[in-house]
Protein backbone atom coordinates (compact mmCIF):
# COMPACT_ATOMS: atom_id res chain seq x y z
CA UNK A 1 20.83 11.02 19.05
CA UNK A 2 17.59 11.05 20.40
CA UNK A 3 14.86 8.46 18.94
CA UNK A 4 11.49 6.94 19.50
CA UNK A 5 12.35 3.70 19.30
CA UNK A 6 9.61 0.43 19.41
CA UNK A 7 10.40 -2.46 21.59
CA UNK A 8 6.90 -4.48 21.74
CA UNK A 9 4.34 -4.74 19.39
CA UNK A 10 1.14 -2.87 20.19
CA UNK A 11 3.00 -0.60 22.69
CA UNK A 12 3.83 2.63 22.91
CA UNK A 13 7.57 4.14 21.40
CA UNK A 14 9.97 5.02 23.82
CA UNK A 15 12.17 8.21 23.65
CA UNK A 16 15.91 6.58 23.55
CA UNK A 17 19.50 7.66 22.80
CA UNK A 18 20.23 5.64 19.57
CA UNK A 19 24.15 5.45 18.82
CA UNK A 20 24.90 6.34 14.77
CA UNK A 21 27.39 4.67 13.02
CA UNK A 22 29.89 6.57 10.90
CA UNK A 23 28.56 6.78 7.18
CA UNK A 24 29.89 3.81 4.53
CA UNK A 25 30.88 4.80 1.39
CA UNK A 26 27.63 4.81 -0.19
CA UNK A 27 25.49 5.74 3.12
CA UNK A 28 24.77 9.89 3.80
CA UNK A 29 23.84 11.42 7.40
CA UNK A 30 21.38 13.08 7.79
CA UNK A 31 19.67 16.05 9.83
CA UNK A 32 15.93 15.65 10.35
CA UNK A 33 13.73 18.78 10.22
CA UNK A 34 10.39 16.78 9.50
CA UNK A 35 8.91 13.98 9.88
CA UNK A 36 5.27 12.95 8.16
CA UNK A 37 3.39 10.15 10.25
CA UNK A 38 2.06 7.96 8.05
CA UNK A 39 -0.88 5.11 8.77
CA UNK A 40 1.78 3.02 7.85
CA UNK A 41 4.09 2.93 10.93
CA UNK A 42 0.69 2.70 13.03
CA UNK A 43 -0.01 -0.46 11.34
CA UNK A 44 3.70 -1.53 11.83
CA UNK A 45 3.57 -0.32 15.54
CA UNK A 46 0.39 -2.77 16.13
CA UNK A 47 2.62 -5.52 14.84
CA UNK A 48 1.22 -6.14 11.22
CA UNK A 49 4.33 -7.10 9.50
CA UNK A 50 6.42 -8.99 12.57
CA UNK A 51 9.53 -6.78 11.75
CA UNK A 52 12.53 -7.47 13.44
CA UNK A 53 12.44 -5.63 17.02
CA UNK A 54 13.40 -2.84 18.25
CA UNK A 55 12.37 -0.98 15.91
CA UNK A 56 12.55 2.41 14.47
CA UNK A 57 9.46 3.92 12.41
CA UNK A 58 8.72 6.79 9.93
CA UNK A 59 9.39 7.08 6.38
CA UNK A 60 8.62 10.71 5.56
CA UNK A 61 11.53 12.83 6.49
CA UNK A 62 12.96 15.94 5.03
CA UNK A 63 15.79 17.35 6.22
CA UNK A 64 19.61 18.52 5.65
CA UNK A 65 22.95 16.66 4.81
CA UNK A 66 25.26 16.47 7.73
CA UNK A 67 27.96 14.01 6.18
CA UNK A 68 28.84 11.93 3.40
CA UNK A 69 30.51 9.02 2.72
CA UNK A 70 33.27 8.78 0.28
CA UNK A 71 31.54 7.14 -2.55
CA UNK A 72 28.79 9.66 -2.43
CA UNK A 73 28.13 11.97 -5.39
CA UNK A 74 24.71 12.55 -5.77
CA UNK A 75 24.51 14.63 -2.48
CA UNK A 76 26.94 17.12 -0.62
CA UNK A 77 27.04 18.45 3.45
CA UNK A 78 24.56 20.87 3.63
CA UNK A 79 22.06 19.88 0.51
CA UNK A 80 18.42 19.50 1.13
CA UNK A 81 16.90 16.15 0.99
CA UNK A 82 13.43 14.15 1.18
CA UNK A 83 13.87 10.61 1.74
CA UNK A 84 11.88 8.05 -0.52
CA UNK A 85 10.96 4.62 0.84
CA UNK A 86 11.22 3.64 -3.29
CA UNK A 87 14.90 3.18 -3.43
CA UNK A 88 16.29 1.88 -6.67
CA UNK A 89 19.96 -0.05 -6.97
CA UNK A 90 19.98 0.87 -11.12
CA UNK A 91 20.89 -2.84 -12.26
CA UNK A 92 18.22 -4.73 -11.54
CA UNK A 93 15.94 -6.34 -14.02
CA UNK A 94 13.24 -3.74 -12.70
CA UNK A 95 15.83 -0.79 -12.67
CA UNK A 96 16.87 -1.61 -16.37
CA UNK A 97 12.80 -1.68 -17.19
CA UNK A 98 12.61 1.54 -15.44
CA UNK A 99 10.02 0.54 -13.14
CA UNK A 100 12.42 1.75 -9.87
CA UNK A 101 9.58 1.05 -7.46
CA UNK A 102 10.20 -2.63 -7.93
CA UNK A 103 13.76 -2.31 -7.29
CA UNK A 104 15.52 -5.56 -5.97
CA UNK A 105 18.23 -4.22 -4.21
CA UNK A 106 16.86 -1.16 -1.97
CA UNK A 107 20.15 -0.55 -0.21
CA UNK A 108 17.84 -1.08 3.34
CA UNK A 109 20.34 -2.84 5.17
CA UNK A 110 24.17 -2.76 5.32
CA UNK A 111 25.20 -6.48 4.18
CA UNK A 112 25.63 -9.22 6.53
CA UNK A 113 29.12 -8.54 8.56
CA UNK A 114 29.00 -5.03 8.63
CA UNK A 115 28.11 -3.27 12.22
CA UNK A 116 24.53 -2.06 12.02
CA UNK A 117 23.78 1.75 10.94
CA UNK A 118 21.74 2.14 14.51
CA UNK A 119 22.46 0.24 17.52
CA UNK A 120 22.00 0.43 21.55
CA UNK A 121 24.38 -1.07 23.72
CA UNK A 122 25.95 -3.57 20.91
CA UNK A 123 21.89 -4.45 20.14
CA UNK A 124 21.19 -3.68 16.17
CA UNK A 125 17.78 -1.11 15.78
CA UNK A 126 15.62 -1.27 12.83
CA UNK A 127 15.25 1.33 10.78
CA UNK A 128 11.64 0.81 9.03
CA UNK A 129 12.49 0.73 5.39
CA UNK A 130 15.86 1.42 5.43
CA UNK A 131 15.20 4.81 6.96
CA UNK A 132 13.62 5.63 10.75
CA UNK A 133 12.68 9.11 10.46
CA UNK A 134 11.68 8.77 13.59
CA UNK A 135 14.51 10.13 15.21
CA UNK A 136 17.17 13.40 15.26
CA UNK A 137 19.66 11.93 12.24
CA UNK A 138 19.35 9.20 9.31
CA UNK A 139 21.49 7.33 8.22
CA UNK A 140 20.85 5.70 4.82
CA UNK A 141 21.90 4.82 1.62
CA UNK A 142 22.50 7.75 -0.72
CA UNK A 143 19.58 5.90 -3.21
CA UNK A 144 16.82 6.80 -0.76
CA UNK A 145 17.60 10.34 -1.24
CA UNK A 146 16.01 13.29 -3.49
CA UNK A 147 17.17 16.67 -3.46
CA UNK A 148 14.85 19.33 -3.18
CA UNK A 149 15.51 23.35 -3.78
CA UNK A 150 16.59 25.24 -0.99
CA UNK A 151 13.29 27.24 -0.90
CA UNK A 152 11.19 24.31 -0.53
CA UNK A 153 9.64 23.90 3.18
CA UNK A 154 10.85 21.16 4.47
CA UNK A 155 7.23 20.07 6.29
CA UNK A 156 5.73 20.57 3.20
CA UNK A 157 8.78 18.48 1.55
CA UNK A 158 8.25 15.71 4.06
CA UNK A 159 4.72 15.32 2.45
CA UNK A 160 6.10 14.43 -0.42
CA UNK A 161 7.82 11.72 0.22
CA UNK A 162 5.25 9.05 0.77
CA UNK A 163 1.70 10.46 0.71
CA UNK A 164 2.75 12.92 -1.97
CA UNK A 165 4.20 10.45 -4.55
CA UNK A 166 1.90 7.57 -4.47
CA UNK A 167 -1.58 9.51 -4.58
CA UNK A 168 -0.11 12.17 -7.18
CA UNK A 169 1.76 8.81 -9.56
CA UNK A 170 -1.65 6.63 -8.53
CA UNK A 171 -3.29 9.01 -11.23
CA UNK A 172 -0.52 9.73 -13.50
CA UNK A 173 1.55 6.41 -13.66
CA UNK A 174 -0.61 3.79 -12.69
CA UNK A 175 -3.75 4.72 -13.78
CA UNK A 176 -2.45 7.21 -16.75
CA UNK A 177 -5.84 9.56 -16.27
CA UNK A 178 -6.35 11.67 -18.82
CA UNK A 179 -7.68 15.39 -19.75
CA UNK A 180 -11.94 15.20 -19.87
CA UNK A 181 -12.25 11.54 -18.04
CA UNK A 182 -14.10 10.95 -14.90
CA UNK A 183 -12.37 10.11 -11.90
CA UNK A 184 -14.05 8.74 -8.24
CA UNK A 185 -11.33 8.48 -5.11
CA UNK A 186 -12.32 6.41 -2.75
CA UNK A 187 -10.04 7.60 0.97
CA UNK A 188 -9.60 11.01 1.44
CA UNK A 189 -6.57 10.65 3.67
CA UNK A 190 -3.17 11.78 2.66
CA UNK A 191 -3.21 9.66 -0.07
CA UNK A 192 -6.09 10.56 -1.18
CA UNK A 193 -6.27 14.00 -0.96
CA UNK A 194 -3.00 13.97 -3.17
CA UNK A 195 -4.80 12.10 -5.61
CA UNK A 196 -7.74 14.41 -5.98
CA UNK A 197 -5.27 17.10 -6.76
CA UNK A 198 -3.46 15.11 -8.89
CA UNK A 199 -6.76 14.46 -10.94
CA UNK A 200 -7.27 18.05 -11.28
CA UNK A 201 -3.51 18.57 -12.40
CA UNK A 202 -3.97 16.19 -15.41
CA UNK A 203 -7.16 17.61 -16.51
CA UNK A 204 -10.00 14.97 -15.32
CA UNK A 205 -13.62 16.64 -15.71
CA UNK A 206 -15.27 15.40 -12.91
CA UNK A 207 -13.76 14.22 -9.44
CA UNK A 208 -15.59 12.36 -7.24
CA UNK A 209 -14.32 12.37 -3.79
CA UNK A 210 -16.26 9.68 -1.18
CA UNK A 211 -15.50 8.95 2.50
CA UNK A 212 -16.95 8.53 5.93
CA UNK A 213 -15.79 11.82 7.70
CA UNK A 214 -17.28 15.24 6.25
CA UNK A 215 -14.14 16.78 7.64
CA UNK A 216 -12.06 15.29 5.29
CA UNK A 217 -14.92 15.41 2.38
CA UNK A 218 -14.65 19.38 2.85
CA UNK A 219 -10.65 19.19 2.25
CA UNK A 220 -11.99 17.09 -0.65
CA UNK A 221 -13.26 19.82 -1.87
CA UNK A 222 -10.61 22.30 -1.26
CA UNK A 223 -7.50 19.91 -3.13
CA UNK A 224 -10.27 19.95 -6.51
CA UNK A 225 -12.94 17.39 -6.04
CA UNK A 226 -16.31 18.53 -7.99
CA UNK A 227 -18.29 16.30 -6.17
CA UNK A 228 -18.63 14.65 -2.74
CA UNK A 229 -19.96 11.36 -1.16
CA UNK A 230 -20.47 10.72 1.97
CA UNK A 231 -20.18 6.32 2.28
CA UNK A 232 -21.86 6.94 5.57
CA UNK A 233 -24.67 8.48 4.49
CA UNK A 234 -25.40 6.57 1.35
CA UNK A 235 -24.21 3.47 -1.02
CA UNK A 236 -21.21 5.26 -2.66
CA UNK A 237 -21.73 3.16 -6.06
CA UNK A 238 -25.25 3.81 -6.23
CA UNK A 239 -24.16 7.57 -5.34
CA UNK A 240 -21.49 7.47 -8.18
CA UNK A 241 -23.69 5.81 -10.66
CA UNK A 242 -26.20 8.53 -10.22
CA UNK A 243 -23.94 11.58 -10.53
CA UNK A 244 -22.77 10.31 -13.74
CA UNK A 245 -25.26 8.27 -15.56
CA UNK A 246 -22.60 5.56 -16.65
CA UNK A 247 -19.95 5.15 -14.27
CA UNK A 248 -16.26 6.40 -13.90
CA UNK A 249 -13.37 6.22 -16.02
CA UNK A 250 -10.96 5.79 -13.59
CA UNK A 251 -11.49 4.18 -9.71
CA UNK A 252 -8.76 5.10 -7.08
CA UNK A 253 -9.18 3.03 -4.09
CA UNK A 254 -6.72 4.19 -1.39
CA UNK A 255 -8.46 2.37 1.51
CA UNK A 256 -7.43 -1.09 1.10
CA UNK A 257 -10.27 -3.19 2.02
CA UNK A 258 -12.67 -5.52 0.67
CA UNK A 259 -15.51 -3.70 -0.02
CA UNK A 260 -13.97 -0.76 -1.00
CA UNK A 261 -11.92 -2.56 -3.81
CA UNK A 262 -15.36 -4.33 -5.09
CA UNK A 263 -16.57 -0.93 -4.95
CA UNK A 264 -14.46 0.95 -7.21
CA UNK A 265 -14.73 -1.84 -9.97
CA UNK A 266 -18.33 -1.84 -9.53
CA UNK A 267 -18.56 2.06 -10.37
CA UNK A 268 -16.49 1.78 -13.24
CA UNK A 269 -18.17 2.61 -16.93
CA UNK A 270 -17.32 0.19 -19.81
CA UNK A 271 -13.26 0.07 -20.57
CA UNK A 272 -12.70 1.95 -17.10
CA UNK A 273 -9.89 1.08 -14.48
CA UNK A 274 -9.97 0.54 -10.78
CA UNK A 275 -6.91 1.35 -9.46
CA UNK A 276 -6.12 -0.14 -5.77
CA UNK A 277 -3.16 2.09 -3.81
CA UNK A 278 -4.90 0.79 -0.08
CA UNK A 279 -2.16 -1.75 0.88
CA UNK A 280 -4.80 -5.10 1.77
CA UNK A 281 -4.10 -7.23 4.02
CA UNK A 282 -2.26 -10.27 3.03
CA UNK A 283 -4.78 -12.73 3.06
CA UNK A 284 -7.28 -10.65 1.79
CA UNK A 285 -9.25 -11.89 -1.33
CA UNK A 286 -12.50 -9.62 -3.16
CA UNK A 287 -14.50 -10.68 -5.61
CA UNK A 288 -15.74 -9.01 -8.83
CA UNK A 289 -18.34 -10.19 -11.60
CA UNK A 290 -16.54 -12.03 -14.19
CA UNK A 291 -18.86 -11.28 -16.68
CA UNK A 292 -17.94 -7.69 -16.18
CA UNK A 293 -14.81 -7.99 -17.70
CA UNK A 294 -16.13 -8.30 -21.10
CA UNK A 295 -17.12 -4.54 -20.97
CA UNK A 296 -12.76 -4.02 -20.86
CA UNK A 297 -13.19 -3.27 -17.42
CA UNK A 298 -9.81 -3.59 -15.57
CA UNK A 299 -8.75 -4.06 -11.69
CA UNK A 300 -4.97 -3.36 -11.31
CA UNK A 301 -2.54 -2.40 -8.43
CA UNK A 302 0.18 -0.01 -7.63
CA UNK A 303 2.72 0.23 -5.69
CA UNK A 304 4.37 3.63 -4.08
CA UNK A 305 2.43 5.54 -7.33
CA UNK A 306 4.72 3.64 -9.43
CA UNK A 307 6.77 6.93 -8.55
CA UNK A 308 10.30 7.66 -10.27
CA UNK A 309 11.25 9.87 -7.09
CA UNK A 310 14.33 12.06 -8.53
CA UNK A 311 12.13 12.88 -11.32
CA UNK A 312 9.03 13.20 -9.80
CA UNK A 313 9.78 14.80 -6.32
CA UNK A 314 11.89 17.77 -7.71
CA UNK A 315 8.60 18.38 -10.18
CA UNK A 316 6.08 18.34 -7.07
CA UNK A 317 8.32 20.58 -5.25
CA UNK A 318 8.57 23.18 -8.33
CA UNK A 319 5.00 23.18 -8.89
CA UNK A 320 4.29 24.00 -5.09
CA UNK A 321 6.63 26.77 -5.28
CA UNK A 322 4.44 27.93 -8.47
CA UNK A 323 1.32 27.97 -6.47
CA UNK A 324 0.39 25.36 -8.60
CA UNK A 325 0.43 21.86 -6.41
CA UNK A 326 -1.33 22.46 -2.99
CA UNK A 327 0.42 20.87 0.01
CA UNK A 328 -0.51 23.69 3.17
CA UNK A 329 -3.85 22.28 3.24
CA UNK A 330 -2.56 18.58 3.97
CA UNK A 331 -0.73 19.69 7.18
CA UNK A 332 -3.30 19.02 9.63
CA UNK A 333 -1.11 19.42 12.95
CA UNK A 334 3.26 20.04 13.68
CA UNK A 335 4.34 17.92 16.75
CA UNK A 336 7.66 16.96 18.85
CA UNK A 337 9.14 14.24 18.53
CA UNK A 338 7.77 13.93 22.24
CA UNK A 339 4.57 13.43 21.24
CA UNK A 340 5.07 11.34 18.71
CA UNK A 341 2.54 8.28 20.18
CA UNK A 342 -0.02 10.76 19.86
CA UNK A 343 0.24 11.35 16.82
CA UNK A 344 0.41 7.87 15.85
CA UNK A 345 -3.04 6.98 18.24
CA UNK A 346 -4.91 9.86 16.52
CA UNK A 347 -4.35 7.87 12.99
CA UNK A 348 -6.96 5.18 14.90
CA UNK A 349 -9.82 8.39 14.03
CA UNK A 350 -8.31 10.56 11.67
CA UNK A 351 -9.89 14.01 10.57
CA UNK A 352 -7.16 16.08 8.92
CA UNK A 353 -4.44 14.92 6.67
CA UNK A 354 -1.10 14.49 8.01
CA UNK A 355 0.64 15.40 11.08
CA UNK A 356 4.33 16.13 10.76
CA UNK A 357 6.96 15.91 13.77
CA UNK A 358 9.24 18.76 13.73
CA UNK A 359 12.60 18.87 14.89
C-alpha cells in the first residue's frame, strides 16, 4: 500500500509502499476513505515526543472493513468504521472503573516476537497510536474501532474520531456543563469548535468563544457561540469578566499553554471549573492564586474528552444525521494523500478547522 511515511524529525513525509501484514486474531484491515489531520501529528512530525522512527502519522480515519481476523466479532468485511486513538483492553483497573480513556492495555503494538503490523524491507514502521491513518489500509486492533451507520459520511465520520470526541466529552464528561451555566472556550480550532457546539447541545446560556484569528471567531459563531473575543485585540479575562459581571461557570482551555491555562482559572466565577484539553508541554508548570481556591474554584484536566467511543461516536453520528450536531462547517479543505505535508505545514497558521485527506 501506499503511505506517507516519516523518516527524520522535522522533515517532510515521504510517499512509500508500506508492506501489511496479514490480520492476527484480534487485529481488522482496514480501507481508508478519510483521514483528519490533526495538530497532533504536526507536533509529532517536528519531533516532540522522540517516537520510534520511521514513522507513520494520523489518527482520524474513517473508512471500510476489508478483513478480519478470526477472533474478531465486533466488526465484519464490509462494516463502516472510525478509528479511536482511546482504545480500551476491558480488564484493566481503569476499564473495570469505566474510565476507558485511561486504558492500560491499548492493543498499540503486537507483543514482543510477533512480526510487526507495517514493515519495509524487514524494517518495522510505526504506526502513531496504534493506527497510521496516514496511509491506503490500517491495520489495528479490533478495540480501536467504532462502527458507524452506513449513511454516515465518512469525512464527516473522520471528524469524529479525535477532534469530535474530546471537544464534544470536554463539556459533557469532564467538565459535566449544565443547562443555564456560562461557558468561555478558549481555541477555536477543531477542538474547540466541537466544544462550542457541544455547549450549546447541553443547554449552556452563554458561550464565550475567544481566539486570535477572526476567521475562526466567525465559525465561532456559526457552531453556537453567543459571544466573541478576540485575545488579539484585547485581555480576554478582562473581556470575559466584563460580558458577564462575575465570571464563567465553566473554562475550556483547548490551547495548552501557560497563559492560556492561568487564563481560564482567572475568568472563572466562585465554585467554577477550568477545564484544560490543550495537551502542555511536559515541563510546563502555571501558576494560579492559592487564595482563589477558597471561592471552590477548581483547575482539572482531561484526557481524549474522557470519551467512551462506542457509546459516544455512534450518538455524534446519529445526531448529525438529525441535523442536530454540525460537522460540514469543520471541514475546512479535502486533500490527497499527495499533499499531505501541506496540509500538515498549514497547521503552523491555521484559519479553518480541519483538513481531511481523502482516498
Amino acid at each position: 500500500m501506499k503511505a506517507a511515511v516519516l523518516h527524520e524529525f522535522g522533515a517532510d513525509l515521504v510517499i512509500e509502499d508500506v508492506q501489511v501484514a496479514d490480520p492476527a486474531p484480534n487485529e481488522v484491515l482496514i480501507r481508508a476513505v478519510a483521514s483528519g489531520v490533526c495538530h497532533t501529528d504536526r507536533t509529532m512530525q517536528l519531533g516532540a515526543n522522540a517516537l520510534p522512527l520511521p514513522l507513520l502519522l494520523g489518527h482520524e480515519v474513517s473508512g471500510v472493513v476489508e478483513a478480519v481476523g478470526s477472533d474478531v466479532s465486533y466488526v465484519s468485511v464490509g462494516d463502516h468504521v472510525s478509528t479511536t486513538a482511546s482504545s480500551f483492553c476491558g480488564y484493566c483497573r481503569w476499564c473495570m472503573r469505566g474510565e476507558l480513556h485511561h486504558c492500560e492495555n491499548k492493543g498499540r503494538s503486537r507483543p514482543t516476537g510477533m512480526a510487526p503490523r507495517l514493515s519495509q524491507g524487514g524494517r518495522a514502521v510505526e504506526p502513531f497510536v496504534g493506527l497510521g491513518g496516514f496511509a491506503e489500509e490500517l491495520l489495528v486492533h479490533e478495540r480501536t474501532l467504532v462502527k458507524i451507520p452506513d449513511e454516515m459520511p465518512f469525512e464527516m465520520a473522520a471528524l469524529l474520531g479525535c477532534a469530535g470526541i474530546t471537544g464534544l466529552g470536554a463539556v459533557r464528561h469532564a467538565a459535566k456543563v449544565t443547562a443555564g451555566q456560562t461557558v468561555a472556550i478558549i481555541g477555536c480550532g477543531g477542538v474547540g469548535l466541537n466544544a462550542i457546539q457541544g455547549a450549546r447541545l447541553v443547554g449552556a446560556a452563554r458561550i464565550i468563544a475567544i481566539d486570535r484569528i477572526p476567521e475562526k471567531l466567525e465559525l465561532a459563531r456559526l457552531m453556537g457561540a453567543t459571544d466573541a473575543v478576540n485575545a488579539s485585540e484585547v485581555d480576554p479575562v478582562q473581556a470575559v469578566l466584563e460580558l458577564t459581571g462575575t465570571g464563567v461557570d465553566h473554562a475550556i482551555e483547548v490551547v495548552g499553554i501557560e497563559s492560556t491555562i492561568e487564563q481560564a482559572f482567572a475568568m472563572l466565577d466562585t465554585m467554577g471549573t477550568a477545564t484544560v484539553v490543550g495537551v502542555p508541554r511536559p515541563e510546563m508548570k502555571v501558576t494560579i492564586p492559592a487564595v482563589q481556591l477558597l471561592l471552590e474554584k477548581k483547575l482539572q484536566g482531561t484526557k481524549m474528552g474522557s470519551t467512551r467511543p462506542r457509546i459516544d461516536i455512534p450518538l455524534y453520528c446519529r445526531l448529525y444525521l438529525d441535523g442536530r450536531l454540525q460537522l460540514d462547517p469543520l471541514l475546512s479543505e479535502t486533500m490527497s494523500l499527495g499533499r499531505v505535508n501541506e496540509a500538515l505545514t498549514q497547521l503552523n497558521n491555521p484559519t479553518g478547522a480541519r483538513t481531511v485527506l481523502t482516498f
